[in-house]
N, C-alpha and C. Protein backbone atom coordinates (compact mmCIF):
# COMPACT_ATOMS: atom_id res chain seq x y z
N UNK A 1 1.79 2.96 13.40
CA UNK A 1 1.98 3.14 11.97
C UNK A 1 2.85 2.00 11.46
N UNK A 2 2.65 1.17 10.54
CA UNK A 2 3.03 0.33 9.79
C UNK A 2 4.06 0.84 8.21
N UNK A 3 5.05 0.71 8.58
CA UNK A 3 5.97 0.76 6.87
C UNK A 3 6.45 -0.80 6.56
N UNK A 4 5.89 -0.27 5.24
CA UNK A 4 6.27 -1.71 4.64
C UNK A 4 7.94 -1.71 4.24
N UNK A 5 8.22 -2.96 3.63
CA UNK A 5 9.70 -2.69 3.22
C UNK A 5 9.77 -2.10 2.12
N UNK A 6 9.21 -1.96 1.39
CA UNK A 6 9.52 -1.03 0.31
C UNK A 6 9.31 0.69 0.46
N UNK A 7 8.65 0.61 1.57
CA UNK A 7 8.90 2.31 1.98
C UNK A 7 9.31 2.50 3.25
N UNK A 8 10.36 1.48 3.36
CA UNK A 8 11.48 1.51 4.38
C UNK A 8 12.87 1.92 3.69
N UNK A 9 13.12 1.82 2.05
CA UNK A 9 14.17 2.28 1.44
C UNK A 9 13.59 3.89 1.53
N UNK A 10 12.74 4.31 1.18
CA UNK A 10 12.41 5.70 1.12
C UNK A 10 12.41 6.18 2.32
N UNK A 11 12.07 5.69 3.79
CA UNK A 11 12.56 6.48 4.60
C UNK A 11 14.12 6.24 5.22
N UNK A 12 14.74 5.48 4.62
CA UNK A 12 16.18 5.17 4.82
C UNK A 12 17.00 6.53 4.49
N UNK A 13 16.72 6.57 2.92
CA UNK A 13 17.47 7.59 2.77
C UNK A 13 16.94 9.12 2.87
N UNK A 14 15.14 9.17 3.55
CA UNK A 14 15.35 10.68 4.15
C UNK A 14 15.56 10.66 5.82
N UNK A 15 16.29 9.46 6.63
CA UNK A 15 16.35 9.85 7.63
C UNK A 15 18.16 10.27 7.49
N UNK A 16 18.75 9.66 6.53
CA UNK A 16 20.26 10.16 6.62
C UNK A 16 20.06 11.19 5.68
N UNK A 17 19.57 12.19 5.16
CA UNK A 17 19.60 13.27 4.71
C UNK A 17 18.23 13.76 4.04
N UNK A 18 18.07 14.75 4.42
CA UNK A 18 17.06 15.38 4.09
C UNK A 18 16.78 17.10 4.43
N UNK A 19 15.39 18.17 4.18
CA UNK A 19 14.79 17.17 2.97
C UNK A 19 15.49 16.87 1.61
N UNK A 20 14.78 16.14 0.58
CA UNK A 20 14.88 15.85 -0.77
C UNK A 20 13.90 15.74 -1.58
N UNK A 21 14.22 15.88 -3.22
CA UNK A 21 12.95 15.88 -3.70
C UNK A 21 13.02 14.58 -4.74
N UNK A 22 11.42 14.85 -5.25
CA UNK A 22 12.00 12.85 -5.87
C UNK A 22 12.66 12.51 -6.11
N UNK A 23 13.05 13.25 -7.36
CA UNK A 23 14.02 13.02 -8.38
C UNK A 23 15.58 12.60 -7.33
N UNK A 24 15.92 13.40 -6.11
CA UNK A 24 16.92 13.51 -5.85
C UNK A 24 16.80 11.93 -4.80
N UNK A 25 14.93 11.16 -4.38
CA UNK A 25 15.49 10.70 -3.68
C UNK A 25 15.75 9.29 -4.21
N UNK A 26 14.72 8.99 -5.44
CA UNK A 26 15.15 7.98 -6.47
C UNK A 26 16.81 7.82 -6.96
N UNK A 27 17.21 8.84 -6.98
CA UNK A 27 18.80 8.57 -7.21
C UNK A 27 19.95 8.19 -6.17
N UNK A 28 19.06 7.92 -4.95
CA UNK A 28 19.87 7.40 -4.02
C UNK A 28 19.21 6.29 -3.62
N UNK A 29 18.30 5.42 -4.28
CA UNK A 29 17.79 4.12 -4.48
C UNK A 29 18.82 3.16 -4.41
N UNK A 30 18.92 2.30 -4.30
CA UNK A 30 20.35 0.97 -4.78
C UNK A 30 19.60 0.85 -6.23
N UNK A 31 20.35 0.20 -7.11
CA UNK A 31 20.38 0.10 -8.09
C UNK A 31 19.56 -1.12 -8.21
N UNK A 32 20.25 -1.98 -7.41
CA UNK A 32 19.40 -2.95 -7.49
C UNK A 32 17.81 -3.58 -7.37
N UNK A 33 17.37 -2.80 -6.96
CA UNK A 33 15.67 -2.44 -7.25
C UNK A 33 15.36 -2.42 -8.34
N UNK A 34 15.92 -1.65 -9.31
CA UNK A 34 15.47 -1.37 -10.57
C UNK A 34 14.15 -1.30 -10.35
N UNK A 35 13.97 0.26 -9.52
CA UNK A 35 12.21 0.70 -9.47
C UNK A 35 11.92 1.61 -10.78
N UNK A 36 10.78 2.35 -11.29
CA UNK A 36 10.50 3.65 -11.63
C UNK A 36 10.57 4.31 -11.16
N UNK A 37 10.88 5.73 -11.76
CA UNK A 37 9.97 6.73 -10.46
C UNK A 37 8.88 7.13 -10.14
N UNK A 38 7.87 6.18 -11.40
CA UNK A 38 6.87 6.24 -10.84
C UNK A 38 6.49 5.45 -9.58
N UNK A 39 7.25 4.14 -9.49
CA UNK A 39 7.47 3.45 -7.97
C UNK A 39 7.60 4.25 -7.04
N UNK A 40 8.76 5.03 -7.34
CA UNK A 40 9.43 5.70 -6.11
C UNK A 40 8.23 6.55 -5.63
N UNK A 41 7.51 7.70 -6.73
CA UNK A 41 6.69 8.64 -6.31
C UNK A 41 5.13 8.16 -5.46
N UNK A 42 5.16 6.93 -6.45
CA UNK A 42 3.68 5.86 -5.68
C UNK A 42 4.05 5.64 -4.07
N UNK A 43 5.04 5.27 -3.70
CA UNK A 43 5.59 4.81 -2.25
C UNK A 43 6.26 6.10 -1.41
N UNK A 44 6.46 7.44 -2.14
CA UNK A 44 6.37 8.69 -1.38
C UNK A 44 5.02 9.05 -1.47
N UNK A 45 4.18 9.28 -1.81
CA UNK A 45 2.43 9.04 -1.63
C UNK A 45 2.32 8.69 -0.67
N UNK A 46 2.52 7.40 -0.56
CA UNK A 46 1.73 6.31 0.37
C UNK A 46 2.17 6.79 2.16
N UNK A 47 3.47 7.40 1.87
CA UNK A 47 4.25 7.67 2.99
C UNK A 47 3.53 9.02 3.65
N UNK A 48 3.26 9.90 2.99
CA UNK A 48 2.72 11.12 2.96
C UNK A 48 1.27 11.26 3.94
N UNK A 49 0.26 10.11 2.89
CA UNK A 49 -0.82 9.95 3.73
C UNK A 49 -0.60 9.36 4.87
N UNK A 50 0.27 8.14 4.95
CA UNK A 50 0.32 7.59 6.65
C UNK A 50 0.65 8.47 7.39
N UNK A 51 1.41 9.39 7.34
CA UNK A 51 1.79 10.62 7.79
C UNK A 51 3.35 10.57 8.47
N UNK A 52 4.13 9.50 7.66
CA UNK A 52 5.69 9.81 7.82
C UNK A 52 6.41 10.59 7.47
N UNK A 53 5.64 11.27 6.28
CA UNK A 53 6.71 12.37 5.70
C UNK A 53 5.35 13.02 5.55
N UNK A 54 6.50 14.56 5.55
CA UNK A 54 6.11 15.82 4.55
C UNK A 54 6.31 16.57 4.04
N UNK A 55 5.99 17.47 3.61
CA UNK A 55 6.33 18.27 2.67
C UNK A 55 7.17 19.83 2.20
N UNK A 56 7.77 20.37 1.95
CA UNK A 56 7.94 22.05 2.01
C UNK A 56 8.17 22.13 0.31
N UNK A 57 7.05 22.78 -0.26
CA UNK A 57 7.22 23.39 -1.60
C UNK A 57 8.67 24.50 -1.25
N UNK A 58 9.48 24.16 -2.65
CA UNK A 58 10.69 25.11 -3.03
C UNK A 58 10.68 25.21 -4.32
N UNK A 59 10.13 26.38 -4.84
CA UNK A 59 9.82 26.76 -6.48
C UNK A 59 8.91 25.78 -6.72
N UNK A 60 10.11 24.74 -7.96
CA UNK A 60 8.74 23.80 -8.76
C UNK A 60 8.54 22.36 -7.88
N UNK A 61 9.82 22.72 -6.81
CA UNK A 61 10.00 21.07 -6.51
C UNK A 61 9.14 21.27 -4.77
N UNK A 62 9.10 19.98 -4.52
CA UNK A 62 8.35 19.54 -3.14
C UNK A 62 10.02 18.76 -2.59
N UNK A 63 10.08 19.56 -1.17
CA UNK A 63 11.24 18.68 -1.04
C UNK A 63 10.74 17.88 0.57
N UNK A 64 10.86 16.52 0.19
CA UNK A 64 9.76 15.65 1.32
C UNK A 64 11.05 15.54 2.52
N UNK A 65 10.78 15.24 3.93
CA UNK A 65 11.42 14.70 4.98
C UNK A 65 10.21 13.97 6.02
N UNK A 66 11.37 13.54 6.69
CA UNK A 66 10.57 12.54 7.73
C UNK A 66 9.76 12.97 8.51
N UNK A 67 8.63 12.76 9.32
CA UNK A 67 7.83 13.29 10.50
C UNK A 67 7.81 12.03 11.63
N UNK A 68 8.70 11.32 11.48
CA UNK A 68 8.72 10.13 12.76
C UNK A 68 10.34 9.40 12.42
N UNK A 69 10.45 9.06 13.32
CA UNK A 69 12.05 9.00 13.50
C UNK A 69 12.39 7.46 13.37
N UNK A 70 13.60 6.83 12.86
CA UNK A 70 13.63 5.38 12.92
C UNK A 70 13.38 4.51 14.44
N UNK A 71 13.58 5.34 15.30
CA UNK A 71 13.21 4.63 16.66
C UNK A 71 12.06 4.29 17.01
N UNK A 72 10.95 5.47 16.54
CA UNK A 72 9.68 5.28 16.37
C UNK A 72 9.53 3.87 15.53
N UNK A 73 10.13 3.84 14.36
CA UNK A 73 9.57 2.90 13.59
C UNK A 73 10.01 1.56 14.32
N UNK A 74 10.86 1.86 14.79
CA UNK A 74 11.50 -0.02 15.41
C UNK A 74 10.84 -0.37 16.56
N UNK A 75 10.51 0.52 17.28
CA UNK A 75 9.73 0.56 18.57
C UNK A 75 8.12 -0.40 18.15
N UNK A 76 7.25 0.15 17.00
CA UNK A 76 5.98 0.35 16.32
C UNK A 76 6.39 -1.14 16.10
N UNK A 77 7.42 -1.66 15.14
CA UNK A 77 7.51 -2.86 14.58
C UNK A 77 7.78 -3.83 14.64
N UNK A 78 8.92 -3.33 16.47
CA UNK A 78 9.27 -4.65 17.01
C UNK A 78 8.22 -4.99 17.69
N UNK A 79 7.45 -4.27 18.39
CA UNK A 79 6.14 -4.32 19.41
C UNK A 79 5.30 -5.51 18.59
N UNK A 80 4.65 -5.15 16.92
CA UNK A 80 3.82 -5.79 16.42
C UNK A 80 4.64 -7.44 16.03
N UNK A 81 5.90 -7.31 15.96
CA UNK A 81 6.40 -8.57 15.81
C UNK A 81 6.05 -9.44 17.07
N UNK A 82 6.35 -8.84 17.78
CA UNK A 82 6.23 -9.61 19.53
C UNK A 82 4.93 -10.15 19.33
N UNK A 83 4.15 -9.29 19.34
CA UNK A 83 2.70 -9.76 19.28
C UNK A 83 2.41 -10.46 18.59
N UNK A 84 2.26 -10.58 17.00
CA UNK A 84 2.00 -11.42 16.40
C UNK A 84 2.76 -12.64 16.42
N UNK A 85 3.73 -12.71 16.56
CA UNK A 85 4.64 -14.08 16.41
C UNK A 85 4.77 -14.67 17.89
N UNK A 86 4.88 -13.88 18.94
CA UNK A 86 6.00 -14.56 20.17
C UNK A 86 5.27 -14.21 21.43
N UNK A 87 4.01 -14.52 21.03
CA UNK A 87 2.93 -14.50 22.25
C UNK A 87 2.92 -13.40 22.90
N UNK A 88 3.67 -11.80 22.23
CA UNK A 88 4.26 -10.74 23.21
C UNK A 88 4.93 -10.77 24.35
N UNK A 89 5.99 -11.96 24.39
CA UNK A 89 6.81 -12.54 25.39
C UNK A 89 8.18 -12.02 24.51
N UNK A 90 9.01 -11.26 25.33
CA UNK A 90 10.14 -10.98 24.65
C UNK A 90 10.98 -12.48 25.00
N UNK A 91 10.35 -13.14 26.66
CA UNK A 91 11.44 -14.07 26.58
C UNK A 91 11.57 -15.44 25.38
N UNK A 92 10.49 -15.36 24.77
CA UNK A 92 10.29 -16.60 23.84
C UNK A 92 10.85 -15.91 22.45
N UNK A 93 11.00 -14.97 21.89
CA UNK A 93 11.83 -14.43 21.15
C UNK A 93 12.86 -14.59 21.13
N UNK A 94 13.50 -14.23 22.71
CA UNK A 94 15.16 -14.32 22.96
C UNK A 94 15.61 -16.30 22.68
N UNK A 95 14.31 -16.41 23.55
CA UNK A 95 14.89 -18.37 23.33
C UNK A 95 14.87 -18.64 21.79
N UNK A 96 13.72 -18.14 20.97
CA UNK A 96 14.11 -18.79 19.48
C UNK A 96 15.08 -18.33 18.83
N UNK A 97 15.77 -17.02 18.58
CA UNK A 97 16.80 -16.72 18.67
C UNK A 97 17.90 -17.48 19.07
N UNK A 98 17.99 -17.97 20.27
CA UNK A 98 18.70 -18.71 21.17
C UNK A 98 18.84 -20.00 20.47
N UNK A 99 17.60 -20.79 19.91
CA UNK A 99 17.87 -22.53 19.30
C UNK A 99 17.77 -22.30 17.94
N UNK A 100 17.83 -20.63 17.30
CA UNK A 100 17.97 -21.33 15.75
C UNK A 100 18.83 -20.39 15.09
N UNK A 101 19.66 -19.76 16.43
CA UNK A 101 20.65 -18.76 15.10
C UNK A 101 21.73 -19.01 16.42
N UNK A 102 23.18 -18.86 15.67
CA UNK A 102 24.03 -19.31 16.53
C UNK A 102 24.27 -17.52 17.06
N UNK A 103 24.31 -17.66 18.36
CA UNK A 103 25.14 -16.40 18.93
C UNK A 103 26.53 -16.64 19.11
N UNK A 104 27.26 -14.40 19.10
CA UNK A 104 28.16 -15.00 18.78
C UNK A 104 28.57 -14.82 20.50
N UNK A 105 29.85 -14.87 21.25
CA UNK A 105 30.15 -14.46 22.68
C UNK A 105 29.88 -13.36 22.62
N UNK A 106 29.92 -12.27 21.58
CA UNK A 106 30.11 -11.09 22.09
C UNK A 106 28.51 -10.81 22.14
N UNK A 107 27.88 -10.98 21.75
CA UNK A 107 26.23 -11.15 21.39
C UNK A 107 25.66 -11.18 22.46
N UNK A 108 26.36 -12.92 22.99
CA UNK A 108 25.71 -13.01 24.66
C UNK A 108 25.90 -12.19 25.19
N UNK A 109 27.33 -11.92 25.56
CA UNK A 109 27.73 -10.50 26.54
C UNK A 109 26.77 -9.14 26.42
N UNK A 110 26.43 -8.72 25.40
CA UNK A 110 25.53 -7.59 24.89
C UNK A 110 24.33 -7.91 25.88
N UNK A 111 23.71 -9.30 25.37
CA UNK A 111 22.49 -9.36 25.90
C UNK A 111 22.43 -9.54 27.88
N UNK A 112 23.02 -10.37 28.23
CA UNK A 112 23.42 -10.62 29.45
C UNK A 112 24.20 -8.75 30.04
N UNK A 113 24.22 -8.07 29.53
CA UNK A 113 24.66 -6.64 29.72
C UNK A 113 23.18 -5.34 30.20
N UNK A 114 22.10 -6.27 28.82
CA UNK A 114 21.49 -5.43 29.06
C UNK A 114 19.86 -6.03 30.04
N UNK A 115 19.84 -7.33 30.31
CA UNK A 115 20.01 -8.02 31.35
C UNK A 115 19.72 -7.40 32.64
N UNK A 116 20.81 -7.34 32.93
CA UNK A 116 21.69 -6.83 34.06
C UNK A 116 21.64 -5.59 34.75
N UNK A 117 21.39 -4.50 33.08
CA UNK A 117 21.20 -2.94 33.41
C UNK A 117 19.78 -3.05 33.86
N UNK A 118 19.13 -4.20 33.73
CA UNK A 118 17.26 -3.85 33.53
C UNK A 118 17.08 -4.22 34.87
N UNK A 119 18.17 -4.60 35.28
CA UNK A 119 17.62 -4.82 37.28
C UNK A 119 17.83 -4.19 37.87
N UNK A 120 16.71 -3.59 38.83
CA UNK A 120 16.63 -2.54 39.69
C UNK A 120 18.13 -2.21 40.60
């Protein structure tokens, strides 16, 4: 399953709380979007059919939550990054990383950590 970034803010804020209903989840938008809610409701749609969220009617309102978890999604997205960009070689990832963003020590240490845990 594929989320785009714009219905990566909508599952942002129903994986730190939920459920919610539009109205409630447009108001925890950043401001800085300056979406509609008809935006907001078009991109809870879209979410609905892929089948990330769903639904529980309460009276008049629909209050939506997640059906796949952010790990799922990073798992789904780092996978398709690999692939498309980095020959599905994590090590050619780590090297471009490596010649075009400065690490910091503690960074290395992280990585060289987990490294380390990955050997038998």
């Amino acid at each position: 399953m594929t989320i785009s970034d714009s219905e990566l803010y909508i599952m942002d804020i129903l994986w730190s709380q939920s459920p919610l209903n539009a109205n409630q989840i447009v108001e925890r938008l950043p401001t800085a979007l300056d979406w509609t809610d008809k935006t907001a409701k078009t991109l809870i749609n879209r979410l609905l059919k892929k089948g990330a969220l769903d639904f529980q009617k309460e009276g008049r309102h629909y209050l939506y939550f997640p059906t796949i978890t952010r790990q799922e999604i990073q798992s789904t997205t780092s996978k398709q990054i690999l692939s498309r960009l980095f020959n599905g070689k994590l090590s050619t990832l780590v090297s471009h990383f490596a010649d075009h963003e400065k690490l910091s020590d503690k960074e290395i240490a992280e990585l060289e950590k987990i490294i380390k845990d990955m050997k038998p």
